[in-house]
Protein backbone atom coordinates (compact mmCIF):
# COMPACT_ATOMS: atom_id res chain seq x y z
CA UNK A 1 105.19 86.38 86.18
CA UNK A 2 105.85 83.29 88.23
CA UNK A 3 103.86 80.65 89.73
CA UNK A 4 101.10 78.95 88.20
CA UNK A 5 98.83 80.59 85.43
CA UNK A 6 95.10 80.39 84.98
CA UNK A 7 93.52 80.46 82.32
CA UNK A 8 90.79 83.48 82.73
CA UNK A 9 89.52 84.50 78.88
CA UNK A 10 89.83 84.25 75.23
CA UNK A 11 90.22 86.47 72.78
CA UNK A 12 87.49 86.21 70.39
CA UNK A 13 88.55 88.65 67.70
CA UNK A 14 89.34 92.14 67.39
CA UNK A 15 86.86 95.08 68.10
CA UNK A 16 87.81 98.39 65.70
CA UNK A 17 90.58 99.54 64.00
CA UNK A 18 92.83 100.49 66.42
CA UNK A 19 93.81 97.13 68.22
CA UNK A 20 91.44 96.28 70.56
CA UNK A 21 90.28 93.12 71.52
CA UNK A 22 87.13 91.68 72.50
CA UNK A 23 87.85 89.14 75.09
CA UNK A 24 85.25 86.50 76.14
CA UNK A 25 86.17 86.44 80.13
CA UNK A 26 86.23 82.79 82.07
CA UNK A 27 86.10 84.68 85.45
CA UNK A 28 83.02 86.72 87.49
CA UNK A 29 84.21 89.91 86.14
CA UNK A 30 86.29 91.93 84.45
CA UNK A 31 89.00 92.21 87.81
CA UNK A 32 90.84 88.85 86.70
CA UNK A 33 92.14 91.04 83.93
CA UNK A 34 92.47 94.66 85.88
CA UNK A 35 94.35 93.42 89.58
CA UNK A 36 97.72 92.48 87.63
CA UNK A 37 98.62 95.13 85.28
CA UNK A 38 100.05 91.94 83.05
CA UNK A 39 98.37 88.89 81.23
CA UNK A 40 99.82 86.30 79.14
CA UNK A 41 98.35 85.15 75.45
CA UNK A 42 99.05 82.05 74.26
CA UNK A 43 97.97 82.28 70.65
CA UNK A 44 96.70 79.11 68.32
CA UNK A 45 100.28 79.83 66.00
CA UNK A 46 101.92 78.80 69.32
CA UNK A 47 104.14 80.66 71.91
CA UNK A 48 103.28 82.96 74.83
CA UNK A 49 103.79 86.32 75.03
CA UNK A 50 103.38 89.17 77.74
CA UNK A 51 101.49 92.29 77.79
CA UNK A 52 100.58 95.08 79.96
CA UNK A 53 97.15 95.22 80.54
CA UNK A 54 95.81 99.69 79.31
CA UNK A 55 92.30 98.86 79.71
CA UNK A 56 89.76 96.10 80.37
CA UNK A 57 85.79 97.56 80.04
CA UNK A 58 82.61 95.80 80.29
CA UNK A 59 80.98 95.38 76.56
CA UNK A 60 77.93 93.37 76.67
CA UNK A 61 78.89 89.96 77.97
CA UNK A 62 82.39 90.46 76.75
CA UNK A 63 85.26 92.79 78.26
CA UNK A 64 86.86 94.91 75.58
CA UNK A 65 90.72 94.96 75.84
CA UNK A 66 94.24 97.27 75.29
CA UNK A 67 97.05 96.28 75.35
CA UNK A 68 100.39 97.67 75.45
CA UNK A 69 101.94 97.15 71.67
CA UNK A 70 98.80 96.36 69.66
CA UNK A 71 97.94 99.23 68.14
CA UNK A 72 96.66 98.00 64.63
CA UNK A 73 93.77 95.74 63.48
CA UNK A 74 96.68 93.84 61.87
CA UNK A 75 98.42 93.11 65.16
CA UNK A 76 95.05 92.34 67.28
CA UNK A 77 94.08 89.97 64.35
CA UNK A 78 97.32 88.36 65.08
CA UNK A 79 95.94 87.15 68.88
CA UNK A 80 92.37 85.87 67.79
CA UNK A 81 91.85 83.12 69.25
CA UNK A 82 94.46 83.70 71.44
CA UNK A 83 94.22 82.22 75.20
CA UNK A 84 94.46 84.95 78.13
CA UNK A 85 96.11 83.69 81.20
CA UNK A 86 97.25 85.43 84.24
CA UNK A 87 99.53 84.48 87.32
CA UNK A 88 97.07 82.86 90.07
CA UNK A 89 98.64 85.01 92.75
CA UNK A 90 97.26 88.30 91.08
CA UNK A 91 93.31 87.14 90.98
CA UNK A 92 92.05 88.27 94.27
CA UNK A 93 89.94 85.97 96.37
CA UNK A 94 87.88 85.68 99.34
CA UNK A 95 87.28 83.48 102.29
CA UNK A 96 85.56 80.03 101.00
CA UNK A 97 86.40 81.15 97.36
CA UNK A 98 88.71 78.07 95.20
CA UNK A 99 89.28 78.04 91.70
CA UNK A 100 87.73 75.27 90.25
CA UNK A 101 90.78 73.30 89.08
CA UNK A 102 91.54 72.66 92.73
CA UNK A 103 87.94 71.31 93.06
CA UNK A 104 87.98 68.35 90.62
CA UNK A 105 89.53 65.52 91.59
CA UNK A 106 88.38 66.01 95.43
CA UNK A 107 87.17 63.07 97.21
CA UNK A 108 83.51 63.69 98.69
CA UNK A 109 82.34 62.45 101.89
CA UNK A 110 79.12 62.89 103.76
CA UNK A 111 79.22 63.97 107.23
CA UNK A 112 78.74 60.37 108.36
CA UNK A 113 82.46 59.60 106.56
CA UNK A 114 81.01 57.44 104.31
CA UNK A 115 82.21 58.29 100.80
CA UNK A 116 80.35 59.36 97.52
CA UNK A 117 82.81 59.65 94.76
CA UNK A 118 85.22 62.27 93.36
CA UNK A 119 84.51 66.02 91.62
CA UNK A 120 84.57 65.42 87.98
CA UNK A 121 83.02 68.52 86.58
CA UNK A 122 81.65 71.74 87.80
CA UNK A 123 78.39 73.26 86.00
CA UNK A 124 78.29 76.78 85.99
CA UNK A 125 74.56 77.47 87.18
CA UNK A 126 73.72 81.33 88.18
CA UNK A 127 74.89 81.77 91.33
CA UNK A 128 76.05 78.65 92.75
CA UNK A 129 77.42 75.68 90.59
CA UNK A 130 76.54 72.18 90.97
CA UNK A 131 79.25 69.48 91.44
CA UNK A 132 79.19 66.54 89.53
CA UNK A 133 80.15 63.91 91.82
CA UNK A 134 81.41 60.63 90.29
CA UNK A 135 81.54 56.94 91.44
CA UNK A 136 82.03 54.32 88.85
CA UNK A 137 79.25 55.18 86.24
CA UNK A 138 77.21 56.68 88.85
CA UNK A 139 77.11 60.47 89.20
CA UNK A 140 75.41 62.57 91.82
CA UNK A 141 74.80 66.46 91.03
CA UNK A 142 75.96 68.41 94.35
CA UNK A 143 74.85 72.35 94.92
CA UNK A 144 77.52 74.20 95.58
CA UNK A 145 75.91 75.92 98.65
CA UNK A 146 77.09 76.21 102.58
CA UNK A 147 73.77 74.13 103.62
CA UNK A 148 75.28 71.71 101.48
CA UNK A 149 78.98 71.98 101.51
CA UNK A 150 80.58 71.78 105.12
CA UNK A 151 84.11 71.61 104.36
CA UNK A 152 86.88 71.88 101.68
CA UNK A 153 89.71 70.78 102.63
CA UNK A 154 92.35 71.26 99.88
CA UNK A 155 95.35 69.49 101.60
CA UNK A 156 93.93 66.33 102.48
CA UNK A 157 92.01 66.63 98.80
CA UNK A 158 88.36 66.19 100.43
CA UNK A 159 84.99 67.69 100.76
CA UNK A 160 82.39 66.86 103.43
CA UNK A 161 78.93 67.51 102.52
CA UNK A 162 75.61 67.00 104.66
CA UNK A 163 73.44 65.91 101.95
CA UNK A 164 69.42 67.49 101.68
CA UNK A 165 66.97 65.08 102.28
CA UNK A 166 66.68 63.09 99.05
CA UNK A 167 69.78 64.36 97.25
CA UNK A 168 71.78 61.06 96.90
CA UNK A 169 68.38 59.27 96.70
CA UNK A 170 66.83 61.23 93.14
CA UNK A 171 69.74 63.02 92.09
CA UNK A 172 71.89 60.58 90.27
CA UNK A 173 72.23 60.39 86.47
């Protein structure tokens, strides 16, 4: 695997007796772990280590895991805790669709130009998130929704936004 790696699950412990793993997934579903055959853990006694992906099933809210080479409770007991990362070339995307890493730290306009602070945080909410806009001490919560957001522009590291009536006005923290 090359390139960058996200960081799409953790393994939360192991799930039977015959080494899988229940995995507590970052991403919308279960594909982050299914596209690319491989994944990377990263457990807490330090390393990384690759593994092909057998299986990755819907349990609950939790996607239960096989991997190639863990075969035991011993050896899944070995990756709790563990982080699951895959390359960021393998998770699929759509038009409009950014992982949220390349989100904070963009500078926020309105359409007017005038500027409202930089993405510090993203709150998962349903389905949209809400931006957290920063400026100073002052934080605005933005919807992440195309009435709202007009543009992302990744290599000029902005976002334009044509605020709702009231937003910047009642929405600060």
């Amino acid at each position: 695997m090359s390139g960058n790696l996200l960081l799409v699950g953790k393994v939360l412990r192991p799930h039977g007796l015959e080494g899988l793993l229940r995995v507590r997934s970052y991403g919308r579903s279960e594909t982050s772990f299914s596209e690319d055959p491989k994944v990377l853990l990263r457990p807490v006694s330090g390393g990384i280590h690759a593994y092909k992906v057998l299986s990755a099933n819907p349990h609950k809210n939790i996607v239960l895991m096989k991997l190639q080479g863990v075969n035991s409770l011993e050896e899944a007991e070995e990756l709790r805790e563990a982080e699951v990362l895959v390359a960021a070339e393998a998770v699929p995307r759509e038009e409009g669709e950014y992982f949220w890493h390349e989100l904070i730290g963009l500078k926020v306009f309105q359409n007017t130009g005038e500027y409202i602070g930089d993405i510090s945080r993203i709150i998962p909410a349903g389905n949209n998130e809400i931006y957290v806009v920063g400026r100073g001490k002052k934080e605005i919560f933005v919807p992440a929704t195309y009435e709202v957001v007009k543009e992302i522009n990744l290599e000029k590291g902005t976002m334009t936004i044509s605020p709702m009536e009231g937003l910047l006005d009642l929405n600060e923290v």
